[in-house]
Protein backbone atom coordinates (compact mmCIF):
# COMPACT_ATOMS: atom_id res chain seq x y z
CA UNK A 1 -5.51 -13.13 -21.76
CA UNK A 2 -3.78 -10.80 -24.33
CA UNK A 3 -0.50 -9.08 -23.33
CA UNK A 4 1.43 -6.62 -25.31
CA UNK A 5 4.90 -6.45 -25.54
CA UNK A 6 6.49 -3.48 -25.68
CA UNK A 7 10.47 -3.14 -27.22
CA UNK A 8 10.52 1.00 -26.72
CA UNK A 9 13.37 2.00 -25.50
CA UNK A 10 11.40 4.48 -22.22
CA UNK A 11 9.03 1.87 -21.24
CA UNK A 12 6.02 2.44 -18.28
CA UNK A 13 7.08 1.19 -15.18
CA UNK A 14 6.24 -2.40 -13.97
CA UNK A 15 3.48 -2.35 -11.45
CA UNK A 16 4.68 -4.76 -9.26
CA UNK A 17 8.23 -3.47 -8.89
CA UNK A 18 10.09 -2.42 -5.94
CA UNK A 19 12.16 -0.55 -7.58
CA UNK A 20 11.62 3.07 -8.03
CA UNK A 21 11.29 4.88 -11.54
CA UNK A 22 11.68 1.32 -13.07
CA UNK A 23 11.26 1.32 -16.63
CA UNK A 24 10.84 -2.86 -17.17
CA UNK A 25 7.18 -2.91 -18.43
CA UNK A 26 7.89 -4.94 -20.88
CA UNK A 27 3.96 -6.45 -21.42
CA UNK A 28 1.13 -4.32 -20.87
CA UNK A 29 -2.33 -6.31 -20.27
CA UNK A 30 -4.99 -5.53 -22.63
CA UNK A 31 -7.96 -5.57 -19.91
CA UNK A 32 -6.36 -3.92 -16.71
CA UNK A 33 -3.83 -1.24 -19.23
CA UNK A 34 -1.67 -2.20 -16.61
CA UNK A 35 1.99 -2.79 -17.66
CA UNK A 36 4.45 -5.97 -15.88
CA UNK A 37 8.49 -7.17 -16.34
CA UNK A 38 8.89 -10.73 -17.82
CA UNK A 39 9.09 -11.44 -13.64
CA UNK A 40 5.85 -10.69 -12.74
CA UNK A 41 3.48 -11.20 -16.49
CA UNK A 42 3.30 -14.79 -15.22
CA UNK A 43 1.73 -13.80 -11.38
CA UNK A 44 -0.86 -11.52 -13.27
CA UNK A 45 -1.62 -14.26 -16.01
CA UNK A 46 -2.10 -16.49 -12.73
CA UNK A 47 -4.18 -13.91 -11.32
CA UNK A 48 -6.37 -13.68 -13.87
CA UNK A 49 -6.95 -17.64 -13.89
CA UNK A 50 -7.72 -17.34 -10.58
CA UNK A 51 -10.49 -15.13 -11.52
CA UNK A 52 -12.11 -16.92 -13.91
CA UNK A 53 -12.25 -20.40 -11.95
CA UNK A 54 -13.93 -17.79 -9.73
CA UNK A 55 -16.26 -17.19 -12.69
CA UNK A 56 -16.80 -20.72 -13.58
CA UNK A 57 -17.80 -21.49 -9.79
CA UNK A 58 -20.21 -18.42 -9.53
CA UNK A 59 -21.64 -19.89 -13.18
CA UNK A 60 -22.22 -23.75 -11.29
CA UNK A 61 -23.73 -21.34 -8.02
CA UNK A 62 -26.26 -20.19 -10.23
CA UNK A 63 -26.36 -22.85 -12.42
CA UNK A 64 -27.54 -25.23 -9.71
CA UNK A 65 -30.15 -22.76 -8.12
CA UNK A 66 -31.69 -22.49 -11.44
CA UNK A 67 -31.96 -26.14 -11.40
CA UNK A 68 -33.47 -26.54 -8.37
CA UNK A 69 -36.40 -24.41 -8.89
CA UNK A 70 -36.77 -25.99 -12.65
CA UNK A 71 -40.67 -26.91 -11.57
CA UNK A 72 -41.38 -23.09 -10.37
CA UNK A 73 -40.85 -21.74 -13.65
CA UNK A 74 -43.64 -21.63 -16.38
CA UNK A 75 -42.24 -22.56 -20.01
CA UNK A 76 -41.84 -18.98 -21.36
CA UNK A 77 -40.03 -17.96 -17.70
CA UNK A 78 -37.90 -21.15 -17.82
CA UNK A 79 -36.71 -20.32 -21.84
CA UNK A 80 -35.98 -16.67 -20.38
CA UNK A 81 -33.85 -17.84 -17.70
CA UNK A 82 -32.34 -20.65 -20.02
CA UNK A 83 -30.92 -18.77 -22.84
CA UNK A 84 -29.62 -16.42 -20.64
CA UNK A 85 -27.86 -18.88 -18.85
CA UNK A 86 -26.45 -21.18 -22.03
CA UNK A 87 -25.74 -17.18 -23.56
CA UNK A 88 -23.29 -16.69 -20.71
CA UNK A 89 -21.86 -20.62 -21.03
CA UNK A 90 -20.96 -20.24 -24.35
CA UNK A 91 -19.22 -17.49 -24.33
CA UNK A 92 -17.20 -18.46 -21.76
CA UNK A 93 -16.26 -21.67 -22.80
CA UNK A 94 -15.83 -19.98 -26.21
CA UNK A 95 -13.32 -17.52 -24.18
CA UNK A 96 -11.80 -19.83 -22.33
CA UNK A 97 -11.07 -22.32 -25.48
CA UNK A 98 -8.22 -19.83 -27.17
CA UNK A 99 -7.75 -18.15 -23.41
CA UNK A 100 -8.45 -15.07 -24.85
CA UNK A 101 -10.22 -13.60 -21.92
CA UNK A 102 -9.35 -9.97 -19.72
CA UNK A 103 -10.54 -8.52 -17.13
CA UNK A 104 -13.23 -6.90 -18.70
CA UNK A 105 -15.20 -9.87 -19.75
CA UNK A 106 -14.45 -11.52 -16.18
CA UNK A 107 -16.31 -8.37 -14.95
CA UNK A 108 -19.27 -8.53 -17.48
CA UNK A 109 -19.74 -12.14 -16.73
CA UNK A 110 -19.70 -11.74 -12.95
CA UNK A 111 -22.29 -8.99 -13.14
CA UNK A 112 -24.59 -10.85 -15.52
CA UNK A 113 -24.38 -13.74 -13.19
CA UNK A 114 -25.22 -11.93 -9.72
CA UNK A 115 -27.65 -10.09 -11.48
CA UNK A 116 -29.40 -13.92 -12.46
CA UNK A 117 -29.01 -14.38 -9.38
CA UNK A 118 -30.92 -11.89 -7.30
CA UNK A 119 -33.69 -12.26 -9.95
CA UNK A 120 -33.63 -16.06 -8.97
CA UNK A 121 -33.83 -15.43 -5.09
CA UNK A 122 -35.53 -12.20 -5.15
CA UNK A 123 -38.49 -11.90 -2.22
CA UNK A 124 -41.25 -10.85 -4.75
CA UNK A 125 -39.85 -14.09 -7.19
CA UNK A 126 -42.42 -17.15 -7.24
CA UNK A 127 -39.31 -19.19 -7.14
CA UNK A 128 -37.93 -18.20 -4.29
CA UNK A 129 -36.98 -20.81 -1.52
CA UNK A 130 -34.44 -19.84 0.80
CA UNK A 131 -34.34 -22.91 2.16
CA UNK A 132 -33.59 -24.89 -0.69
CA UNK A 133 -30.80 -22.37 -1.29
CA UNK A 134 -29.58 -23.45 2.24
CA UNK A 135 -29.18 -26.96 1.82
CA UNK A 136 -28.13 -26.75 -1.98
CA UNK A 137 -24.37 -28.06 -3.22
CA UNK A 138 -24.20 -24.76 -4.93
CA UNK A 139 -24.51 -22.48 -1.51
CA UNK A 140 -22.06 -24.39 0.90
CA UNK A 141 -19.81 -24.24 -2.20
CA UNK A 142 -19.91 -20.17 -2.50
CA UNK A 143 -19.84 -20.01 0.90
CA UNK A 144 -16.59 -22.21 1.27
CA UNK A 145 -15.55 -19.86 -2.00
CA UNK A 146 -16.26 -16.89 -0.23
CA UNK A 147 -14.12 -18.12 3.58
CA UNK A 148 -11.49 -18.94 1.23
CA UNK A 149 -11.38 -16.04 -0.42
CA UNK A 150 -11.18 -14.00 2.72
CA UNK A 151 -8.47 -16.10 4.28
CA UNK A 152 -6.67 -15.66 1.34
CA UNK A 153 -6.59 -11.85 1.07
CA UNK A 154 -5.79 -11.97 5.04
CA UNK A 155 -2.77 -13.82 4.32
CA UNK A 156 -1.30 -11.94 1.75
CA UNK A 157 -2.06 -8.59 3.58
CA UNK A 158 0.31 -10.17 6.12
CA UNK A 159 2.59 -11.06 3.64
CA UNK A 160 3.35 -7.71 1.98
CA UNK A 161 2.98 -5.76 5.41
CA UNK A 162 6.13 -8.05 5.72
CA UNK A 163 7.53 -7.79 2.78
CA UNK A 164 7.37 -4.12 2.70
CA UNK A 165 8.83 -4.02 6.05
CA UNK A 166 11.68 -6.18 5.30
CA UNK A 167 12.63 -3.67 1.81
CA UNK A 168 12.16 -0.60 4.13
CA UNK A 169 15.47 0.23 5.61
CA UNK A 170 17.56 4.03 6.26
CA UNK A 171 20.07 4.35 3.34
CA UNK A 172 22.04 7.68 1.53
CA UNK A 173 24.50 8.28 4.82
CA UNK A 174 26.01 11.96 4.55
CA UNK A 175 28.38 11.77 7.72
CA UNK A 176 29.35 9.41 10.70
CA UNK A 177 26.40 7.40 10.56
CA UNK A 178 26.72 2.96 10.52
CA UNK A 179 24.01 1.15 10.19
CA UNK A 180 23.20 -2.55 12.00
CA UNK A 181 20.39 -4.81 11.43
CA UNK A 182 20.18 -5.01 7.71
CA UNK A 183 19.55 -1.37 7.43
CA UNK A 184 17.02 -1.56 10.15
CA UNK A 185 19.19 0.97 13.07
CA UNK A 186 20.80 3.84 12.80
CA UNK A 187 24.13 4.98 14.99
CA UNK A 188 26.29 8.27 15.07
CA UNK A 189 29.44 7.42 15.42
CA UNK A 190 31.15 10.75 14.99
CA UNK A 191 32.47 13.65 17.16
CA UNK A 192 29.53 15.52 19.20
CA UNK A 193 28.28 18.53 17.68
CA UNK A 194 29.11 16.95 14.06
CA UNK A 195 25.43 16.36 12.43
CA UNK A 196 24.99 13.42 10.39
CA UNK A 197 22.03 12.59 8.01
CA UNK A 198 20.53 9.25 6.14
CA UNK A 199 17.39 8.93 4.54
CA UNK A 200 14.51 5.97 4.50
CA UNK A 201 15.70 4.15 1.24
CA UNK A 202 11.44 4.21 0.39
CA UNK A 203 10.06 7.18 -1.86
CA UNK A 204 6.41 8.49 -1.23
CA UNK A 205 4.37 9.98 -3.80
CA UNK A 206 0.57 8.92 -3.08
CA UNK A 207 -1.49 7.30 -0.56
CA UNK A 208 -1.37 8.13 3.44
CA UNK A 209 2.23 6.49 5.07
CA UNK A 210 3.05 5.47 8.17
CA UNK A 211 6.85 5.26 9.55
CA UNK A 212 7.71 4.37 13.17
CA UNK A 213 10.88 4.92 14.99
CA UNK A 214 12.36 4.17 18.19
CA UNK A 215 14.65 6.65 19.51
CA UNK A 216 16.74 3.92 21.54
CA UNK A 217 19.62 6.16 22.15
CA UNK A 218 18.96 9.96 22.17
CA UNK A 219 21.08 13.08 23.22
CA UNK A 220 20.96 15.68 20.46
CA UNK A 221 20.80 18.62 21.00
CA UNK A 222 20.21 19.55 17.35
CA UNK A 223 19.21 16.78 15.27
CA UNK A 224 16.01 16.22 13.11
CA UNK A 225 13.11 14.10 10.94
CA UNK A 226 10.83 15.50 8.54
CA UNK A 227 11.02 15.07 4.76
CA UNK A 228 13.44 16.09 1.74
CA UNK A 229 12.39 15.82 -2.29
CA UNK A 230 14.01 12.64 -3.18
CA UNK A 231 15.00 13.49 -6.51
CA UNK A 232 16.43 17.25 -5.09
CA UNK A 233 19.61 17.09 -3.25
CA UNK A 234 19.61 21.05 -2.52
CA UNK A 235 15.83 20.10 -1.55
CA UNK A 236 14.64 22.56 1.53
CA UNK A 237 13.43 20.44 4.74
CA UNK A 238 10.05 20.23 6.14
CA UNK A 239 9.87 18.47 9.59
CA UNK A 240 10.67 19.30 13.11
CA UNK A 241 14.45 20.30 15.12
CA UNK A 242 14.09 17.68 17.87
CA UNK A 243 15.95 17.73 21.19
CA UNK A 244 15.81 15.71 24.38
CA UNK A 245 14.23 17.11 27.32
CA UNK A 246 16.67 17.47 30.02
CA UNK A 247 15.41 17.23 33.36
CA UNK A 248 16.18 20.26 35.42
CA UNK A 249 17.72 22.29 32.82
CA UNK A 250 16.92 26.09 32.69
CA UNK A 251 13.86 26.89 30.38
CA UNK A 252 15.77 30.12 29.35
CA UNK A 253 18.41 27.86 28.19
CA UNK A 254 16.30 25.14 26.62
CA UNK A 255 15.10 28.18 24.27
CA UNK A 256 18.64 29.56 23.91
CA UNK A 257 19.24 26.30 22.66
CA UNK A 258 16.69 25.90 20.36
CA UNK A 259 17.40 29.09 18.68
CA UNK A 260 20.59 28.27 18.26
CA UNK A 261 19.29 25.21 16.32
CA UNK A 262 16.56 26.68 14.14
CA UNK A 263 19.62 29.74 13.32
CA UNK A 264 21.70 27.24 12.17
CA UNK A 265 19.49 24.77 9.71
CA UNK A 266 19.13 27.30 7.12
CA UNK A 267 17.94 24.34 5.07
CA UNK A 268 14.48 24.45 6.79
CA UNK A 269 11.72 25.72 5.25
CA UNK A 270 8.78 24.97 7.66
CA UNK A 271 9.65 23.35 11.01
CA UNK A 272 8.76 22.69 14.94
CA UNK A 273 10.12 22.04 17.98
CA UNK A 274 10.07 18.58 19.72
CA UNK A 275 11.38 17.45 22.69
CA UNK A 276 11.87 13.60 22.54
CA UNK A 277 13.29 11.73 25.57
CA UNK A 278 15.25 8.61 25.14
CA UNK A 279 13.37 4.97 24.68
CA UNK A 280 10.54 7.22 23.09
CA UNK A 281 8.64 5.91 19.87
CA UNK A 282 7.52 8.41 17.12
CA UNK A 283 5.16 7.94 14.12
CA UNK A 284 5.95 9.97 10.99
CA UNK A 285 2.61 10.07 8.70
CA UNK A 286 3.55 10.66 5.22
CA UNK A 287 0.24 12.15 3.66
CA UNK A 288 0.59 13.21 0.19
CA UNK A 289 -3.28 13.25 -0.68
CA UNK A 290 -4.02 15.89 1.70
CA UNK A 291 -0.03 17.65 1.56
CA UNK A 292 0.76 17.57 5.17
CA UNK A 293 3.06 15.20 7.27
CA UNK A 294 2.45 14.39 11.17
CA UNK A 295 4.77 13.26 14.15
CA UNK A 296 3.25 11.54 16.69
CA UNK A 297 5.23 11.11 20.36
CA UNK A 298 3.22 7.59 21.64
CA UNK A 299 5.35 8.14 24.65
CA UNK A 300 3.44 11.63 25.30
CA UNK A 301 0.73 11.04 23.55
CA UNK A 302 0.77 13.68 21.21
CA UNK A 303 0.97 14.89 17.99
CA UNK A 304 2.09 17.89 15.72
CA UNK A 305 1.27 18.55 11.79
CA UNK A 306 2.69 20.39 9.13
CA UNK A 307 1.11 21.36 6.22
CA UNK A 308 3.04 21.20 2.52
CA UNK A 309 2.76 23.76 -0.28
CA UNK A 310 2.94 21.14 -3.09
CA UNK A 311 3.55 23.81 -5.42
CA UNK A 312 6.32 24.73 -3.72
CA UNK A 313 7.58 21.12 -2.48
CA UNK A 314 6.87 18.69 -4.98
CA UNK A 315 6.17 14.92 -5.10
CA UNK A 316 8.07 12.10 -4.33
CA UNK A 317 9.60 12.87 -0.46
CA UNK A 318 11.96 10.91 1.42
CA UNK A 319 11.92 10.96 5.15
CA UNK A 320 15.44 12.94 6.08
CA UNK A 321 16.69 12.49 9.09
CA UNK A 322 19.91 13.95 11.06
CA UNK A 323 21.77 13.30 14.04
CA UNK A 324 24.50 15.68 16.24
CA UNK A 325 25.46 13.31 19.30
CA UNK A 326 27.76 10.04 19.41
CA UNK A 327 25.84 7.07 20.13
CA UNK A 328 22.75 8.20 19.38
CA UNK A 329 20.89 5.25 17.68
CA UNK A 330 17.75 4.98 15.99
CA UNK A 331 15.62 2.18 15.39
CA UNK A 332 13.05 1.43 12.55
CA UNK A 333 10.26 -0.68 13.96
């Protein structure tokens, strides 16, 4: 395992930070090119220990099968098989001696194994038994490998769904706006009419993201969620002026109204209309690989997309959100 450290003064960003535009990659692994902080070198050295006990196990998998089909083999298959097998031994103990091993040779020596290993069970292979294979040490060991190994990456998919839940939280309050619950709800607490904004505190520049909010309080008559450019503060808005449906009130109004909204955010550059009714959840989809951002009402059932002139509105967003109504609270879920 060969890390470099790195003493420049604009260093790459750690991978494993929360942090955004960190600049702590102090070591930057020689297999992956990836760079860490002195926090998290030691979880990726780890990592990469992990992998090659993986290694050594798949080796002893094959290993064993080889073994058990010794008497199959004539002499000038068996010395084929052999040296390949002692090749691949050596070098990894050789490797693992001055633990000077990346991911690059724990990728080589996986694939030279497996391939060993089809050859040695292949249907058209005189040496074939399946069920020898069965009942060998080496099988019920890969196969306890392999339930491990999948009840171990369930685990920790639960654990960072949580732990990105818990760091996700509204933050950068411009108004009458307290949070409760660690970040986790949003209030207006200010005159009617008097809009209010925060932000999510988390900044989205790739993959497909998915936000969730429950409107528990909601009377605004001019409030709204979309996105802003995080590092912009006289960023335009893309999202949607939402209201709540009043029951019984005039239709010419409820556009009257509307208008008077969409005349008044002249920071909007692309928006909708949605009516959202009190105890209502909504889905925001962040998708920056295919520019566009969706609300979806799960109360109605339905959804409404906007589509982002990255050109125009570049990478990283935050979601914005504002408010116009005391008491109206807001809930991340």
């Amino acid at each position: 395992m060969l890390f470099i450290f790195s003493r420049l003064n604009n260093n790459p960003p750690c991978v494993r930070c929360e942090l955004i535009d960190n600049s702590n990659g102090l070591y930057t692994c020689n297999g992956c090119r990836s760079s860490f902080c002195s926090n998290h070198i030691e979880d990726h050295s780890n990592e990469l220990r992990n992998s090659f006990e993986c290694i050594i196990n798949e080796y002893n998998i094959v290993h064993d099968i080889f073994c058990n089909y010794k008497q199959n083999f004539n002499d000038s298959q068996w010395k084929i098989y052999e040296k390949k097998i002692n090749d691949i031994k050596f070098e990894i103990d050789k490797k693992q001696e001055k633990l000077n091993y990346s991911e690059k040779d724990l990728d080589k020596w996986m694939k030279q194994l497996k391939k060993i290993k089809i050859q040695l069970t292949s249907p058209n292979s005189s040496i074939n038994k399946f069920d020898h294979l069965l009942k060998s040490k080496g099988f019920q060991i890969y196969i306890s490998l392999v339930l491990s190994i999948l009840i171990g990456y369930c685990i920790s998919l639960i654990l960072i769904r949580n732990k990105s839940f818990s760091h996700t939280q509204f933050s950068d309050i411009n108004g009458s706006i307290q949070l409760f619950e660690n970040g986790h709800v949003a209030e207006h607490n200010g005159q009617d009419s008097h809009s209010s904004s925060f932000r999510i505190n988390q900044i989205y520049s790739n993959n497909i993201n998915h936000v969730q909010l429950l409107f528990e309080k909601f009377s605004s008559s001019k409030a709204f969620i979309g996105i802003i450019q995080s590092k912009n503060e006289q960023s335009t808005l893309h999202g949607w002026s939402i209201h709540n449906h009043r029951p019984g009130e005039d239709s010419i109004f409820q556009l009257l109204r509307k208008f008077y909204s969409f005349l008044f955010s002249s920071q909007l550059k692309s928006y909708e209309i949605q009516d959202i009714n009190e105890g209502a959840t909504i889905e925001i989809v962040i998708d920056c690989i295919n520019s566009k951002i969706v609300l979806k009402n799960t109360q109605t059932n339905t959804h409404s997309e906007l589509n982002i002139d990255q050109e125009e509105f570049r990478l990283p967003w935050q979601i914005y959100i504002s408010l116009n109504h005391y008491g109206d609270r807001i809930h991340l879920q």
